[in-house]
Protein backbone atom coordinates (compact mmCIF):
# COMPACT_ATOMS: atom_id res chain seq x y z
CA UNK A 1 -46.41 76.34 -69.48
CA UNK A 2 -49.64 76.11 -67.67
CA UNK A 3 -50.93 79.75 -66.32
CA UNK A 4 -54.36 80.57 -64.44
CA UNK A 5 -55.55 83.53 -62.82
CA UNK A 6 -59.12 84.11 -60.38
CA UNK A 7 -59.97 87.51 -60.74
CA UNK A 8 -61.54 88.76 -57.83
CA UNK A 9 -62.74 92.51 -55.84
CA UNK A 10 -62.91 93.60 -52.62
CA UNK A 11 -65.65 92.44 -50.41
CA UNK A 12 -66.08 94.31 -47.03
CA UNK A 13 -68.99 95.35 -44.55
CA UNK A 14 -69.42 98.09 -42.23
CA UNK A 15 -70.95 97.47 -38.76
CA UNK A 16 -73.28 99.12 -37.95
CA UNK A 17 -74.93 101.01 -41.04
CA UNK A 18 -74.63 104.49 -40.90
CA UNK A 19 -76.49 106.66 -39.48
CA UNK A 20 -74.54 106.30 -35.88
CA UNK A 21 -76.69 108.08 -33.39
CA UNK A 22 -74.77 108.94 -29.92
CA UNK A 23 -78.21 110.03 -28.38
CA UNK A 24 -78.67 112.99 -26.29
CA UNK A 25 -75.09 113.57 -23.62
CA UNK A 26 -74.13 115.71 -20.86
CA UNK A 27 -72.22 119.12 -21.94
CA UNK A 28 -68.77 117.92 -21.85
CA UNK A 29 -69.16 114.57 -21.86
CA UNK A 30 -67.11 111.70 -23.85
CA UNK A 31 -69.29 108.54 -25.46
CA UNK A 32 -67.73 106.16 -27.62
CA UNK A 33 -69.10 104.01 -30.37
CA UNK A 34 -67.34 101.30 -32.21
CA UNK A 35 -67.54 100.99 -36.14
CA UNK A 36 -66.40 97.18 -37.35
CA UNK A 37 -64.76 97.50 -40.91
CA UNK A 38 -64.73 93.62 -42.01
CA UNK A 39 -62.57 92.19 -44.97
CA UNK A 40 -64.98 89.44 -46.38
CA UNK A 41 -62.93 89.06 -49.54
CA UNK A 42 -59.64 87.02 -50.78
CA UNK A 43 -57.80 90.26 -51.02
CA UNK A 44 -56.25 93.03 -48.14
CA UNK A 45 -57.16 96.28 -49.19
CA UNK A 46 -56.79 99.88 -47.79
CA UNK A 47 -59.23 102.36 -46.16
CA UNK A 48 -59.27 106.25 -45.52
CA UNK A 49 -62.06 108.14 -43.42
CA UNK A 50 -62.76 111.32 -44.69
CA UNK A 51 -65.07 114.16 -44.23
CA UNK A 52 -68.00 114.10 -47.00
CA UNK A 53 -67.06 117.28 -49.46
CA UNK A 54 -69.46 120.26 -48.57
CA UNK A 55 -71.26 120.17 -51.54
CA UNK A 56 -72.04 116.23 -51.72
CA UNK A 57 -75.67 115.03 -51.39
CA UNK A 58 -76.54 115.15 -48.06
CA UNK A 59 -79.22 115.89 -44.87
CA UNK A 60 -78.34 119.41 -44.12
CA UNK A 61 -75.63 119.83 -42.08
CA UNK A 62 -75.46 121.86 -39.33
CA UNK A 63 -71.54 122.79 -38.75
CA UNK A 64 -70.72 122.55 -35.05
CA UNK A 65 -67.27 124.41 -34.55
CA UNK A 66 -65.46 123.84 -31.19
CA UNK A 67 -62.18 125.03 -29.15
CA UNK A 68 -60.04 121.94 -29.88
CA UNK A 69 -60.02 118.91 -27.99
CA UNK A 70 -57.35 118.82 -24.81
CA UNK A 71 -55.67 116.48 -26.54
CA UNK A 72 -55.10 118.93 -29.29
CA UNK A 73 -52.54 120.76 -27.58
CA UNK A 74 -49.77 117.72 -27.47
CA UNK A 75 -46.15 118.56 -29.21
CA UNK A 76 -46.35 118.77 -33.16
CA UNK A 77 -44.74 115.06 -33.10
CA UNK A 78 -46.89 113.57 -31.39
CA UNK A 79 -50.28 114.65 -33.70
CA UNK A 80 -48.14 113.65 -36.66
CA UNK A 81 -47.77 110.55 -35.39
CA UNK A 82 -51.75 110.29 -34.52
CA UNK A 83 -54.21 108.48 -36.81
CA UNK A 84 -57.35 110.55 -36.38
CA UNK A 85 -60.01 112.68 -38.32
CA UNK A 86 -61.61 115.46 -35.30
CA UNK A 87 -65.08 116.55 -37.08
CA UNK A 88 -66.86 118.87 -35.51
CA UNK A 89 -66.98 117.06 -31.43
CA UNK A 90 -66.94 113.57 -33.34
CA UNK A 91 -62.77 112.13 -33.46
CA UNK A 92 -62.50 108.88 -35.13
CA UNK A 93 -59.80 106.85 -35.15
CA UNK A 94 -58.00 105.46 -37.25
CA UNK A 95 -58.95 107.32 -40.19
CA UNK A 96 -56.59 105.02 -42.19
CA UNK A 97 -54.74 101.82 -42.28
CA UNK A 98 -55.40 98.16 -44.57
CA UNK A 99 -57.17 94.98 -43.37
CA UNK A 100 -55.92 91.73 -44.60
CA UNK A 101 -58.01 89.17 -46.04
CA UNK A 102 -60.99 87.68 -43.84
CA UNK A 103 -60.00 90.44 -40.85
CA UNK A 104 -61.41 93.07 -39.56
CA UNK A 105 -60.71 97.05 -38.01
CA UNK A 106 -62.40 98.15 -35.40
CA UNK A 107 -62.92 102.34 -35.91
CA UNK A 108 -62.84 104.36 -32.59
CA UNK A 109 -66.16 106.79 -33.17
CA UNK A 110 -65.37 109.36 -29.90
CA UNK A 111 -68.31 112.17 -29.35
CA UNK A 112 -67.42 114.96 -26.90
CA UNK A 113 -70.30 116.54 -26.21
CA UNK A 114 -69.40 120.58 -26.35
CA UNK A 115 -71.91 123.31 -27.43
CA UNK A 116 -75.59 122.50 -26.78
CA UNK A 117 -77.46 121.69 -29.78
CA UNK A 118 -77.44 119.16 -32.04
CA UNK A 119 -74.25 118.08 -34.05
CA UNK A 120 -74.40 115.96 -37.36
CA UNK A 121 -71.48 115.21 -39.87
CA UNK A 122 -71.04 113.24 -42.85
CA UNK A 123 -67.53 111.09 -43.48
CA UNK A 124 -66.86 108.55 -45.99
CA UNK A 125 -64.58 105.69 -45.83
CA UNK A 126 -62.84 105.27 -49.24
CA UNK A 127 -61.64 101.52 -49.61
CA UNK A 128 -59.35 101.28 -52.50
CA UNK A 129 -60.22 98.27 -55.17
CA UNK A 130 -64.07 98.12 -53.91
């Protein structure tokens, strides 16, 4: 009995590098940014986009805290149903999901420009096998 095996890991890249600067905006204004998740590897694997723990190494932070977004207010179904992360006035979307071998994911980075000042989170995407 003949047997062989290639072991291999996950291979990705994330377009563009972080930071992601939406510039100044307009109170109440929506820009959009797109982030490209891309499966270079032989392997699918699965991603999650969280918020960066409080206490993790990082610029400091200021927390911007908003009324929620109108879409916010939809039936309970529908948000359970959603796949988004709202941070502060940044929503990305989705925040989870898998990309198959030699694909790709395009992330949905919304800003919606509330409270003057300046705004500034941290979020990770976790890719399982990496």
């Amino acid at each position: 009995v003949r047997v062989s095996a290639k072991a291999v890991y996950s291979k990705f890249s994330i377009e563009p590098a972080s930071p992601i600067d939406f510039g100044a905006l307009i109170k109440t204004a929506k820009k959009t940014q797109i982030v490209v998740l891309e499966n270079k590897g032989m392997l699918s694997f699965k991603f999650r986009i969280q918020q960066a723990p409080k206490d993790s190494p990082a610029l400091e932070i200021k927390r911007y805290r908003s009324p929620a977004p109108p879409f916010l207010h939809q039936p309970l179904l529908e948000l359970l149903l959603q796949d988004y992360l709202a941070v502060g006035m940044f929503i990305v979307s989705p925040c989870s999901g898998s990309v198959a071998a030699w694909d790709q994911q395009d992330i949905t980075v919304d800003c919606l420009a509330g409270e003057e000042g300046t705004c500034e989170e941290q979020l990770y995407i976790d890719i399982t096998g990496r």
